[in-house]
C-alpha atoms as a PDB file:
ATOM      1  CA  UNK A   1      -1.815 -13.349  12.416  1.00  0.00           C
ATOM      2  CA  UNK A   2       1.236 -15.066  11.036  1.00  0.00           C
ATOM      3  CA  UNK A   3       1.039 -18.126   8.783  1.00  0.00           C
ATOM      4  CA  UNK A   4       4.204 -20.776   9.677  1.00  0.00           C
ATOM      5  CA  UNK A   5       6.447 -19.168   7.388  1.00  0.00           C
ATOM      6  CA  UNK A   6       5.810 -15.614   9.393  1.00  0.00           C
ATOM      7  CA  UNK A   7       3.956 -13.924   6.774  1.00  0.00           C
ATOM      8  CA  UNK A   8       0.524 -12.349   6.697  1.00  0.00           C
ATOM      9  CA  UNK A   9      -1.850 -14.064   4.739  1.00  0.00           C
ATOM     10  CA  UNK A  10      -3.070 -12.428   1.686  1.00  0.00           C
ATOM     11  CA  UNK A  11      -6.863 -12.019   1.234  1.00  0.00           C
ATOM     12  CA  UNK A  12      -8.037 -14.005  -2.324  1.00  0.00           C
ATOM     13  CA  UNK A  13     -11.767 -12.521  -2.564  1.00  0.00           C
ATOM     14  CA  UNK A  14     -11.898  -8.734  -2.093  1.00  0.00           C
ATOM     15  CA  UNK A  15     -14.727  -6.909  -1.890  1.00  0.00           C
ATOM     16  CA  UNK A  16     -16.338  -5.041  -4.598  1.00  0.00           C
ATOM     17  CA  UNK A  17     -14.995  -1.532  -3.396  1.00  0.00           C
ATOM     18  CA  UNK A  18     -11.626  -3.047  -2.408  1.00  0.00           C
ATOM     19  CA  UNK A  19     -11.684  -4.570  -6.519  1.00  0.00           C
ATOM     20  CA  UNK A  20     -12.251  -1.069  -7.482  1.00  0.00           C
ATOM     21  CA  UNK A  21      -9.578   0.220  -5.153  1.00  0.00           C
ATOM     22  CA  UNK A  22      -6.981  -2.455  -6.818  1.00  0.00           C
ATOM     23  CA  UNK A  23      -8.100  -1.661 -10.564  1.00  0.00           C
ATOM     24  CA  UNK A  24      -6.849   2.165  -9.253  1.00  0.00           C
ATOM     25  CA  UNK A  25      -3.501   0.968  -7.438  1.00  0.00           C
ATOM     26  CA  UNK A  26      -2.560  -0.860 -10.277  1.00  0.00           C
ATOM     27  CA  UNK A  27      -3.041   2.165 -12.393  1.00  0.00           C
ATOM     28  CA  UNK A  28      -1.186   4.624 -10.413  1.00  0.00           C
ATOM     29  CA  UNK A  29       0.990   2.631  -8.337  1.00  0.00           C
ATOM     30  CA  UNK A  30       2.204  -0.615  -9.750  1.00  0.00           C
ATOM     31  CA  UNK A  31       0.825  -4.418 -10.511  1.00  0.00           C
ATOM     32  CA  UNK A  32       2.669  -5.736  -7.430  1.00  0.00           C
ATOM     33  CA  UNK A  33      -0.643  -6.137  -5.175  1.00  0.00           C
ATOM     34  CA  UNK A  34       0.963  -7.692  -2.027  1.00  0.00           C
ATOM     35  CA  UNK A  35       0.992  -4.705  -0.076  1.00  0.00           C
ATOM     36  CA  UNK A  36      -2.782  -3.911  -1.152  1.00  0.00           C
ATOM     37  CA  UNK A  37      -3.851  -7.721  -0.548  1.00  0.00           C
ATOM     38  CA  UNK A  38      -2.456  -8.083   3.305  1.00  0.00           C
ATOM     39  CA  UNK A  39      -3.658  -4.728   4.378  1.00  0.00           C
ATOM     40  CA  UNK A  40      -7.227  -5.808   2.605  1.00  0.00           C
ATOM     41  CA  UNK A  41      -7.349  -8.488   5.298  1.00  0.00           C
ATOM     42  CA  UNK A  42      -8.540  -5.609   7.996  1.00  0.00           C
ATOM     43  CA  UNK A  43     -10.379  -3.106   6.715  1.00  0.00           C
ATOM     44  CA  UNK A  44      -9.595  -0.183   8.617  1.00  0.00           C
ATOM     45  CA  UNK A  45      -5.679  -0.486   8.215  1.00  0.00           C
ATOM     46  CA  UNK A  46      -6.349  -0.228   4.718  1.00  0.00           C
ATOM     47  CA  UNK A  47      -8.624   2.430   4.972  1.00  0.00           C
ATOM     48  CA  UNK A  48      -6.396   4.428   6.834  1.00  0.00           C
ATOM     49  CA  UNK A  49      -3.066   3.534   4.634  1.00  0.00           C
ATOM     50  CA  UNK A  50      -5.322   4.327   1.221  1.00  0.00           C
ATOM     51  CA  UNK A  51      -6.005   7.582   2.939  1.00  0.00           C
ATOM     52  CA  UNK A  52      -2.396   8.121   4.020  1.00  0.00           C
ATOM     53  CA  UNK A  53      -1.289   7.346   0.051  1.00  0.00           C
ATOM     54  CA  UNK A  54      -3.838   9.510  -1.482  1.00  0.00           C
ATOM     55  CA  UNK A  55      -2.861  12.405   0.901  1.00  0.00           C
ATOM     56  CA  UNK A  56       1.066  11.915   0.392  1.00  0.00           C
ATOM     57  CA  UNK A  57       0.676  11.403  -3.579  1.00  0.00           C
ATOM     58  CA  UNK A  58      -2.336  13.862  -4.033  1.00  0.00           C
ATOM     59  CA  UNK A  59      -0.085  17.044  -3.664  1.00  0.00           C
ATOM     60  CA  UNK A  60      -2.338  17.691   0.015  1.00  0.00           C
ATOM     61  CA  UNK A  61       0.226  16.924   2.010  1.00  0.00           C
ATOM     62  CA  UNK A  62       2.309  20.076   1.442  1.00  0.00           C
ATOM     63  CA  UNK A  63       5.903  18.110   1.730  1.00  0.00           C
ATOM     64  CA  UNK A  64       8.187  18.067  -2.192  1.00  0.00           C
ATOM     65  CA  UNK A  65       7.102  15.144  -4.466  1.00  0.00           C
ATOM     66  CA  UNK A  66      10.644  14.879  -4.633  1.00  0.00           C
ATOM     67  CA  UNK A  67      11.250  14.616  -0.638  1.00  0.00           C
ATOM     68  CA  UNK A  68       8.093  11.903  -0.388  1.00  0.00           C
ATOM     69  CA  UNK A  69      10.518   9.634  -3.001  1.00  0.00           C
ATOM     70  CA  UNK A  70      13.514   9.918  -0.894  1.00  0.00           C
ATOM     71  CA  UNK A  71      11.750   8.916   1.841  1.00  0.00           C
ATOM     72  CA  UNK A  72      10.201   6.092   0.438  1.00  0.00           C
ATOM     73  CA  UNK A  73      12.951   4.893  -1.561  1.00  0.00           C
ATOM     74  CA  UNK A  74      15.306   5.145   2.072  1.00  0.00           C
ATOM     75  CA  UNK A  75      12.215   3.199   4.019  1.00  0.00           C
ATOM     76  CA  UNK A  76      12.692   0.628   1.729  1.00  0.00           C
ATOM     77  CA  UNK A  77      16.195   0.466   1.768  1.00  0.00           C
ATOM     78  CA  UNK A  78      16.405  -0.011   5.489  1.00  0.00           C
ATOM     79  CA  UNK A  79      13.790  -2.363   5.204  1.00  0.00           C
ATOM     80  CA  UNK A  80      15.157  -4.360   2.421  1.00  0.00           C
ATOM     81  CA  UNK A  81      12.731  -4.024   0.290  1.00  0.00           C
ATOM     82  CA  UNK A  82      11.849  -3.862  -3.390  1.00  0.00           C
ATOM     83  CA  UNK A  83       9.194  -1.420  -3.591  1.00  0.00           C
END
């Protein structure tokens, strides 16, 4: 759901768990929150991309820490983007 400028909406009023999730994103990821915020609008995207960043970033994943941050880095290249 797009708002008229073509963005998702952000959600405002998290949930106590998703607070407690944000508290620990800004700690180990950065203050930036509006990644964290749109994906909080349905739960089970977030869910699944907090599972997908703690198993990339945990060391379970079994790729180089090093390889992850090229790959992120060149996603957000190609997708303009600052992050």
């Amino acid at each position: 759901m797009a708002n008229k400028l073509g963005h998702l909406p952000k959600v405002n009023d998290l949930t106590a768990q998703d607070s407690s999730r944000l508290a620990t994103w800004y700690e180990k990821a950065y203050e930036d929150d509006n990644l964290f915020r749109t994906l909080a609008g349905d739960q089970p995207t977030l869910d699944m991309f907090l599972s997908w960043v703690g198993m990339m970033y945990g060391g379970s994943s079994g790729l180089d820490k090093q390889m992850i941050e090229l790959c992120r880095i060149r996603m957000a290249n190609v997708n303009e983007c600052f992050h």
